[in-house]
N, C-alpha and C. Protein backbone atom coordinates (compact mmCIF):
# COMPACT_ATOMS: atom_id res chain seq x y z
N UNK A 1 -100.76 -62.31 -23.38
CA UNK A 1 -101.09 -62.38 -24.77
C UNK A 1 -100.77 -63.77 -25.32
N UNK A 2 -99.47 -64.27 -24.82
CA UNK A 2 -99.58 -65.50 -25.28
C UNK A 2 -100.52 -66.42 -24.78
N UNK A 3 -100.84 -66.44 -23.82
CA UNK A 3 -101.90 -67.55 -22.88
C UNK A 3 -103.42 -67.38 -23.91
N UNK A 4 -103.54 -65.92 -24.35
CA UNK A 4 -105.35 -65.75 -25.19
C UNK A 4 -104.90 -66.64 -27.18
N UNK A 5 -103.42 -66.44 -27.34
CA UNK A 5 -103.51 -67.38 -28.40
C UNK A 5 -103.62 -68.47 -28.30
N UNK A 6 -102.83 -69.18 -27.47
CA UNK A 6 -102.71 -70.20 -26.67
C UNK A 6 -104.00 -71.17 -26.46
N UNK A 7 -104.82 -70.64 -26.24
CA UNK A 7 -106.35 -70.22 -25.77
C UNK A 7 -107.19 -70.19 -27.14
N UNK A 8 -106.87 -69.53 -28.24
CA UNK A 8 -107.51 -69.49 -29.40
C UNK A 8 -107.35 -70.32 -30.40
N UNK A 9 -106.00 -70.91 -30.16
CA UNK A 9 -105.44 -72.10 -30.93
C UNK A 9 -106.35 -73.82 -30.54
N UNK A 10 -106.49 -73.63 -29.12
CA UNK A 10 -107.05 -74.98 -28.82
C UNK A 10 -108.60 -74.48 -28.22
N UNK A 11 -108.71 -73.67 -28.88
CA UNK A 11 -111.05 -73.77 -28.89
C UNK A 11 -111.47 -73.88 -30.31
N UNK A 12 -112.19 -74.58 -30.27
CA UNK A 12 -112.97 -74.88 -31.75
C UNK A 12 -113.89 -73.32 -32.19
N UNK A 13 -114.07 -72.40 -31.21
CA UNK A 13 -114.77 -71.77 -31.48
C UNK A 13 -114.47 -70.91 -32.33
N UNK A 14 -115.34 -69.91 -33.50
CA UNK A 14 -114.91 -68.66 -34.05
C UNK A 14 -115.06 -67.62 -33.44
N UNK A 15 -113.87 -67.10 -34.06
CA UNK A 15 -113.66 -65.76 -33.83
C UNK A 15 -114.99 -64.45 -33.89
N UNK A 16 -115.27 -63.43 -34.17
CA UNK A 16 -116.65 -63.07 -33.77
C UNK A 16 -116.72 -62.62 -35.44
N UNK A 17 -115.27 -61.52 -35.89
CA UNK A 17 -115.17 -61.10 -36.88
C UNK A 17 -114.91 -62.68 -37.90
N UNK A 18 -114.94 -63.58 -38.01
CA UNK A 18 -114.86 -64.34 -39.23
C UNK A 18 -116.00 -64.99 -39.55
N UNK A 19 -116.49 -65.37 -40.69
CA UNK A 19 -117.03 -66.01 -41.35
C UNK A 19 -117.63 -67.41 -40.48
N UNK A 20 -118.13 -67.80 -40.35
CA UNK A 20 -118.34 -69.73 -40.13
C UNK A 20 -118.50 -70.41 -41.23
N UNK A 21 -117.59 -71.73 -41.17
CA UNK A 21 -117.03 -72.24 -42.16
C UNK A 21 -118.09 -73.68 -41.71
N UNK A 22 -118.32 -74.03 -42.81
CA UNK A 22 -119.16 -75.41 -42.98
C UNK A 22 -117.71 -76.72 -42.67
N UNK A 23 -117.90 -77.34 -41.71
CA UNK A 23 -117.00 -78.36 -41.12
C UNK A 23 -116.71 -79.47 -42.75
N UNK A 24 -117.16 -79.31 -43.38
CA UNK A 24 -117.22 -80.31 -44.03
C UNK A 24 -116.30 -79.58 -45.97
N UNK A 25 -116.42 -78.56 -45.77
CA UNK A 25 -115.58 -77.50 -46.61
C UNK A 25 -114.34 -77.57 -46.13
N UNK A 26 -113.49 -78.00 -47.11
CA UNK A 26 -112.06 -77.70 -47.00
C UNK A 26 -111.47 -76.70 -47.77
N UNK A 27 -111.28 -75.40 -47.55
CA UNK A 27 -110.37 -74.42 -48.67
C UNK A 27 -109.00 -74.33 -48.39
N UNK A 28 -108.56 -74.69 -49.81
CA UNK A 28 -107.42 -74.71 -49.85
C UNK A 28 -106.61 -73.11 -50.82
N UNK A 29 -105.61 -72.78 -50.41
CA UNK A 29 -105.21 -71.71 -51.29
C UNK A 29 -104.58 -72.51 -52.52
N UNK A 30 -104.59 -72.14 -53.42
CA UNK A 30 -103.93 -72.49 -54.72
C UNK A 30 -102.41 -71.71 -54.83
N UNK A 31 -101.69 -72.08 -54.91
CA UNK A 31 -100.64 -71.39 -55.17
C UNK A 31 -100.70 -70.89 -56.87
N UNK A 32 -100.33 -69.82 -56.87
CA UNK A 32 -100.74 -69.27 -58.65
C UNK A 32 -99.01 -69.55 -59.09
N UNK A 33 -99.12 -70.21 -60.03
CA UNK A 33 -97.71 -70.18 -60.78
C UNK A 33 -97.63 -68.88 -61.48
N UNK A 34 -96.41 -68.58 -61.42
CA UNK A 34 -96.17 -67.46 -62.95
C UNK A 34 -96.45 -67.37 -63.90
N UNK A 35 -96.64 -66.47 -64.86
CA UNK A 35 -96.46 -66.96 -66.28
C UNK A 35 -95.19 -67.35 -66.77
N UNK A 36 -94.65 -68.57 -66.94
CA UNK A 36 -93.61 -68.83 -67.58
C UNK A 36 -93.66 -68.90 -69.11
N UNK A 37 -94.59 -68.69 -69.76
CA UNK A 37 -94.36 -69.32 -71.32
C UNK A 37 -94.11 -67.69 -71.93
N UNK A 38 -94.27 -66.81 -71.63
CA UNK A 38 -93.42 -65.80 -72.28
C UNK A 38 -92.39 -65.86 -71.63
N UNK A 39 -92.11 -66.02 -70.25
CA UNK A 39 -90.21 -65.94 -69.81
C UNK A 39 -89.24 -67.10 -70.77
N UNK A 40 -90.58 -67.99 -70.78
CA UNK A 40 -89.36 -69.28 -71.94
C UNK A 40 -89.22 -68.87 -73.02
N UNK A 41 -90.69 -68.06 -73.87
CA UNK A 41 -90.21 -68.01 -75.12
C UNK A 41 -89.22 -67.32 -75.54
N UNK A 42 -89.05 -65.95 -74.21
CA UNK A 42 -87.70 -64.80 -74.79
C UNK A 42 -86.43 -65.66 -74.52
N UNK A 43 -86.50 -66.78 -73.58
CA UNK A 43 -85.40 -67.34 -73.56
C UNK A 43 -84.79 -68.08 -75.15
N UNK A 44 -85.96 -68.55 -75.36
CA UNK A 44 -85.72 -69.32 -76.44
C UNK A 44 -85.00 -68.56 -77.32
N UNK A 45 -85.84 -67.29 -78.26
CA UNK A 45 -85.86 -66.43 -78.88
C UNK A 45 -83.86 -65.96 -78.54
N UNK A 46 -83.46 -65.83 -77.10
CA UNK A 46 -82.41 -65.27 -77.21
C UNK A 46 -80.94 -66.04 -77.37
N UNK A 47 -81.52 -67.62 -76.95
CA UNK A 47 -81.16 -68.40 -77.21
C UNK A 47 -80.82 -69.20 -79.19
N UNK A 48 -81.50 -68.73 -79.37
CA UNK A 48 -81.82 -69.01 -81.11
C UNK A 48 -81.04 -67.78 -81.64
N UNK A 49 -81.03 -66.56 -81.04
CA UNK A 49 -80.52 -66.30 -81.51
C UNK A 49 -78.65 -65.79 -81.28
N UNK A 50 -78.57 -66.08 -80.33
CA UNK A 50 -77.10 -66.41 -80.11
C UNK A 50 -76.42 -67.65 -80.71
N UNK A 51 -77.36 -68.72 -80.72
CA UNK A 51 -77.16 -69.86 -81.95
C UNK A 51 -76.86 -69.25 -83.48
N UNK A 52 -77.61 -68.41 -83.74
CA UNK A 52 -77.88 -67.76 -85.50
C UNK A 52 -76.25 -67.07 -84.99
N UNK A 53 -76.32 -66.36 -84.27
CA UNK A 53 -75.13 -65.68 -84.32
C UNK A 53 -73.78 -66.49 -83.82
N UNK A 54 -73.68 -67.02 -83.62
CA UNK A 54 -72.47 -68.10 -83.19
C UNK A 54 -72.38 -68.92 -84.67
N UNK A 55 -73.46 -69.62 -85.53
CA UNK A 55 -73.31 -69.73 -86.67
C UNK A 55 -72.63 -68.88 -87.78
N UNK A 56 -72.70 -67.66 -87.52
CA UNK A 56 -72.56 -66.64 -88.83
C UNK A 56 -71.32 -66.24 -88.49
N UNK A 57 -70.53 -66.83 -87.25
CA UNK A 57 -69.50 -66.15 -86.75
C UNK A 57 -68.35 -66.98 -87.10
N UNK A 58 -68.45 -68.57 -86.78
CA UNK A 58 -68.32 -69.82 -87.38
C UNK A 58 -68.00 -69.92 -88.92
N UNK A 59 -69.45 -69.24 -89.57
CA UNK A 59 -69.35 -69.37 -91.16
C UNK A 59 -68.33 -68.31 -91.86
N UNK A 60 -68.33 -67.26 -91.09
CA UNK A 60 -66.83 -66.34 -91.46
C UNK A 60 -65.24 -66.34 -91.22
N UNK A 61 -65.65 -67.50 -90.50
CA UNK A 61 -64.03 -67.53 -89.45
C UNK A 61 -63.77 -68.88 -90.79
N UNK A 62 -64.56 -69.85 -91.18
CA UNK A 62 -64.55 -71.03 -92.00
C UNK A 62 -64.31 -70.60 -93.03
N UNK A 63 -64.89 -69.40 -93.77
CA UNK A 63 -64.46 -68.63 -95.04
C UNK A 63 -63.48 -68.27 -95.14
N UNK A 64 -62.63 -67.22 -93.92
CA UNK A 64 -61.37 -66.81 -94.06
C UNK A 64 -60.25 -67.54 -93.97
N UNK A 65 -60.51 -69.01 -93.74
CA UNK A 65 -59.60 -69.81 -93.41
C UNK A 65 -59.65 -70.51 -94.99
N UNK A 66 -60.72 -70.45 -95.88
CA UNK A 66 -60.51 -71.43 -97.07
C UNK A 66 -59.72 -70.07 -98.43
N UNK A 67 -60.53 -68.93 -97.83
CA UNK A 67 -59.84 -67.75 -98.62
C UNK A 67 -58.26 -68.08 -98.89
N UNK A 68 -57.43 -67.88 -96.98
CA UNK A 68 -56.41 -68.43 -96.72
C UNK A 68 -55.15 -69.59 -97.41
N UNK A 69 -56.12 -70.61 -97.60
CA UNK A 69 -56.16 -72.13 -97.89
C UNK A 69 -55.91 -71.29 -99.34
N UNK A 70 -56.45 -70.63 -100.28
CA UNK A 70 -56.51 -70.41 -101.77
C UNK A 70 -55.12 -70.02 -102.17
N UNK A 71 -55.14 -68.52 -101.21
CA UNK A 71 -54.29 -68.06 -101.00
C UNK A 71 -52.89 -68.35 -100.88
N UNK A 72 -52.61 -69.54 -100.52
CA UNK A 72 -51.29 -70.52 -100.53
C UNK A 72 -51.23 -71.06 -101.47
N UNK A 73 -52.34 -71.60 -101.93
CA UNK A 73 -51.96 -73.13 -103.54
C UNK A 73 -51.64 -71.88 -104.43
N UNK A 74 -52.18 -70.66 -104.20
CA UNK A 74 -51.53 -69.65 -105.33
C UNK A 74 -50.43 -69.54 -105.63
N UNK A 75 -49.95 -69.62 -104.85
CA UNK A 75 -48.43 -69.27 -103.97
C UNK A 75 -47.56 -70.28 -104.66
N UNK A 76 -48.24 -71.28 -104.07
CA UNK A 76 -47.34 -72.19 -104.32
C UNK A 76 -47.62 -72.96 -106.20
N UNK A 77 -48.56 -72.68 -106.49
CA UNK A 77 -48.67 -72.70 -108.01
C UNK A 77 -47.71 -71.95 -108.77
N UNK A 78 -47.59 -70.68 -108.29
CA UNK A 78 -46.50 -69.71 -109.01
C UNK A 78 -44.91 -70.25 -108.45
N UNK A 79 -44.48 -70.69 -107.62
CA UNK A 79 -43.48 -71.02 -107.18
C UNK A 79 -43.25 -72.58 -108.04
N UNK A 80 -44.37 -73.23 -108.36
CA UNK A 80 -44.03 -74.33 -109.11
C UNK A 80 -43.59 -74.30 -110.51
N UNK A 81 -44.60 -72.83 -110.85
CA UNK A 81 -44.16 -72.46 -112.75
C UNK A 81 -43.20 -72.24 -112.92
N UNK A 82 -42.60 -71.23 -111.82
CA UNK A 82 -41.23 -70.94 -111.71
C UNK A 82 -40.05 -71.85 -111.93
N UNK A 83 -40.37 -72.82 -110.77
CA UNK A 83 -39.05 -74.18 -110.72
C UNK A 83 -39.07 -74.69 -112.38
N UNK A 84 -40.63 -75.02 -112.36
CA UNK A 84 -40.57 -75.50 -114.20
C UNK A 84 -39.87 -74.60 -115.23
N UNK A 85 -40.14 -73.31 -115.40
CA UNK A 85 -39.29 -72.61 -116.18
C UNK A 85 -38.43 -72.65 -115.92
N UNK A 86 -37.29 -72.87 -114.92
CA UNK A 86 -35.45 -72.57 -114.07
C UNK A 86 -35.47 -73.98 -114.68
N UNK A 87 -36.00 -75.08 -114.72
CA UNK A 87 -35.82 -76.54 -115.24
C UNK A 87 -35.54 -76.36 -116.50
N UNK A 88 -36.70 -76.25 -117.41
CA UNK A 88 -36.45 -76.06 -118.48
C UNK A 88 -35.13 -75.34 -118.92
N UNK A 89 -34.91 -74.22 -118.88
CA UNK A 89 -33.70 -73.41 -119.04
C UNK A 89 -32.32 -74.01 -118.77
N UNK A 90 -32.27 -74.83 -117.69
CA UNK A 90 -31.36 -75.46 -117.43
C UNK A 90 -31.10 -77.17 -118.33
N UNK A 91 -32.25 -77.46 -118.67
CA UNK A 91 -32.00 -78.31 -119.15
C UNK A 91 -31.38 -77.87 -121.12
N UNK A 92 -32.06 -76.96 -121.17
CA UNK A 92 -31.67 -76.04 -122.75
C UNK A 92 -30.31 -76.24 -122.82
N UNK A 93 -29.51 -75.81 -121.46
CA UNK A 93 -28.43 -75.23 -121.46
C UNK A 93 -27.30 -76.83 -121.64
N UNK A 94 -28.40 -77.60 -120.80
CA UNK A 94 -27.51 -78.96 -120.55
C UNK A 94 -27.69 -79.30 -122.09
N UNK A 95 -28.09 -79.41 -122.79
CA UNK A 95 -28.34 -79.79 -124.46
C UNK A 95 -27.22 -79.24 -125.05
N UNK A 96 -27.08 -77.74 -124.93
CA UNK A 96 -26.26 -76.48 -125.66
C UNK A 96 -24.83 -77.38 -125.27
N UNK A 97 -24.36 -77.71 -124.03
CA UNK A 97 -23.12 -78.17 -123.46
C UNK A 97 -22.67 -79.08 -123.50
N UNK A 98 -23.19 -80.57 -124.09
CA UNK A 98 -23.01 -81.52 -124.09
C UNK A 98 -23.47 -82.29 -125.30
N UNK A 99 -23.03 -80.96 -126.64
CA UNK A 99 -23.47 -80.90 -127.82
C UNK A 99 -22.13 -81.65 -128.17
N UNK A 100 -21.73 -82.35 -128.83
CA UNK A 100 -20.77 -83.63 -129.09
C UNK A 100 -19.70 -82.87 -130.09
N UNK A 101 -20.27 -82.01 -131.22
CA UNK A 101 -19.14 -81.09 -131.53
C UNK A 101 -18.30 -80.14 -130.40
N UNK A 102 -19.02 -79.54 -129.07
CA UNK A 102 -18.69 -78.94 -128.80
C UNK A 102 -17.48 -79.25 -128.19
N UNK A 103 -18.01 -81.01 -127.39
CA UNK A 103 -16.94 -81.47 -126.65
C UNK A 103 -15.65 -81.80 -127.03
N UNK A 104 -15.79 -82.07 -128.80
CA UNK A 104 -14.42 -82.38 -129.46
C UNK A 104 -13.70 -81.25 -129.56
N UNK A 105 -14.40 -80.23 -129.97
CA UNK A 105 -13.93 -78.36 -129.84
C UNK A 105 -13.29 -78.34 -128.96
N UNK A 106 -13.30 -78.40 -127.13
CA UNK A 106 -12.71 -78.09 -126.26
C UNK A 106 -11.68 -79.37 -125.95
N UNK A 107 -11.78 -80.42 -126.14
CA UNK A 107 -10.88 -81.53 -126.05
C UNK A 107 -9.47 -81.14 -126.92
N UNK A 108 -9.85 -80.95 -128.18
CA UNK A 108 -8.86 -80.55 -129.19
C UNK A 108 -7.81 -79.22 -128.56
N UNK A 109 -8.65 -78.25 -128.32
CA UNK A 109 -7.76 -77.02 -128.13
C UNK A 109 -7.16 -77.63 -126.60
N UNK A 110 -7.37 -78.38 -126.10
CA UNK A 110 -6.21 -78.95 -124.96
C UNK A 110 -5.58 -79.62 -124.87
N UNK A 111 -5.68 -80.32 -125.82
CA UNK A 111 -4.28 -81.27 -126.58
C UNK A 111 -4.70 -82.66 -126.05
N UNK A 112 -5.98 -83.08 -125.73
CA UNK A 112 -6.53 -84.68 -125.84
C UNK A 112 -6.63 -85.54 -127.00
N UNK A 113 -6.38 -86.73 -126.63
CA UNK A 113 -6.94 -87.14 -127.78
C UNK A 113 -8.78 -87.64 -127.52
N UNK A 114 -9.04 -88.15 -128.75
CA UNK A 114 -10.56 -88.35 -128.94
C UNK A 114 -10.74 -89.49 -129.78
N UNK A 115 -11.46 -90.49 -129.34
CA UNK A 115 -12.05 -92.00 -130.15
C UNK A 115 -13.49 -91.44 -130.29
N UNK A 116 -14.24 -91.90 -131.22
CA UNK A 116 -15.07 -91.62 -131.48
C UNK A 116 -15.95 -92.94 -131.60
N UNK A 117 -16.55 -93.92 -130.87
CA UNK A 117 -17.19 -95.65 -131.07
C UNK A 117 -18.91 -95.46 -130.69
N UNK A 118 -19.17 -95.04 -131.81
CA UNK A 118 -21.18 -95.46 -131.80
C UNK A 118 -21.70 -93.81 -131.21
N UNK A 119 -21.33 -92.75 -131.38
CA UNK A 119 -21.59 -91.56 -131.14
C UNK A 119 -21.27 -91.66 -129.26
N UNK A 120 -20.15 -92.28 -128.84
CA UNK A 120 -19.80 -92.23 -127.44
C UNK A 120 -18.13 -91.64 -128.05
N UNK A 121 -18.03 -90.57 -127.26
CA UNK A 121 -16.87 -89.72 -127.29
C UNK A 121 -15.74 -90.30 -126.19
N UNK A 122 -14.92 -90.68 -126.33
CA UNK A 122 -13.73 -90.71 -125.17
C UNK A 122 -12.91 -90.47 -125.52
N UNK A 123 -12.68 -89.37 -123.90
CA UNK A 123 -10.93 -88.85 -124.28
C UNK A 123 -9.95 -88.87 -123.42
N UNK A 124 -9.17 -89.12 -124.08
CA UNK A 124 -7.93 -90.17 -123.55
C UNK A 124 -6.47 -88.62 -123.77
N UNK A 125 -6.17 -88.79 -122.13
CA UNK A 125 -5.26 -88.26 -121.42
C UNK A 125 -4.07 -88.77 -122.35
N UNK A 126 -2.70 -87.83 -123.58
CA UNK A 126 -1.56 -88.50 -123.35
C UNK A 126 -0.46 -88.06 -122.62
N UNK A 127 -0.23 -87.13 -122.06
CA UNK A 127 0.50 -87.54 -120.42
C UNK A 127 0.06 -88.60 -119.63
N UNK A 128 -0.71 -88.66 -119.75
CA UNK A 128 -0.66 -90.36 -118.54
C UNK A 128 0.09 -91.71 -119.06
């Protein structure tokens, strides 16, 4: 069997069952491509839309972080009114205490004495 291919490979002649081919005809097979332009477009399509969705996922994660962000200056706005009011109050108090009658009031009942030069109070120790 190999010797009659052998044999059929190197005679010019045809076979009985084929066709005769004009020497001067060359057929070639075409290779058929696929259809690729619907396989690209679903690519695209799934592609676009994993983009849309990677966006919207992005745009929520960016929201909750400025929500966040609000969420603190609040914070810290109320923590500032606060210090301002504890300021204030304290400073009321520093006024109330360092009221110039008051200081001669408590100087006196401890047995200091007191000069009195341009609304500057000094008091002078006499045990020393």
């Amino acid at each position: 069997m190999a010797a009659k291919r052998k044999h059929d490979l190197q005679s010019p002649m045809q076979h009985p069952h084929q066709q005769p081919q004009s020497p001067h005809i060359i057929r070639r097979r075409v290779a058929k491509k696929p259809k690729r332009s619907l396989y690209t477009f679903k690519m695209l399509l799934a592609v676009c839309g994993l983009g849309i969705f990677g966006l919207m996922f992005i745009e929520l994660y960016l929201a909750s972080q400025i929500n966040h962000v609000h969420y603190e200056i609040q914070g810290l706005r109320h923590a500032i009114n606060e210090n301002l009011n504890v300021n204030e109050q304290l400073s009321a108090e520093v006024s109330i205490l360092s009221q110039q009658s008051r200081i001669i009031e408590i100087a006196t009942a401890r047995g200091l004495e007191l000069t009195l030069n341009e609304n500057i109070v000094t008091i002078i120790d006499p045990n020393r």
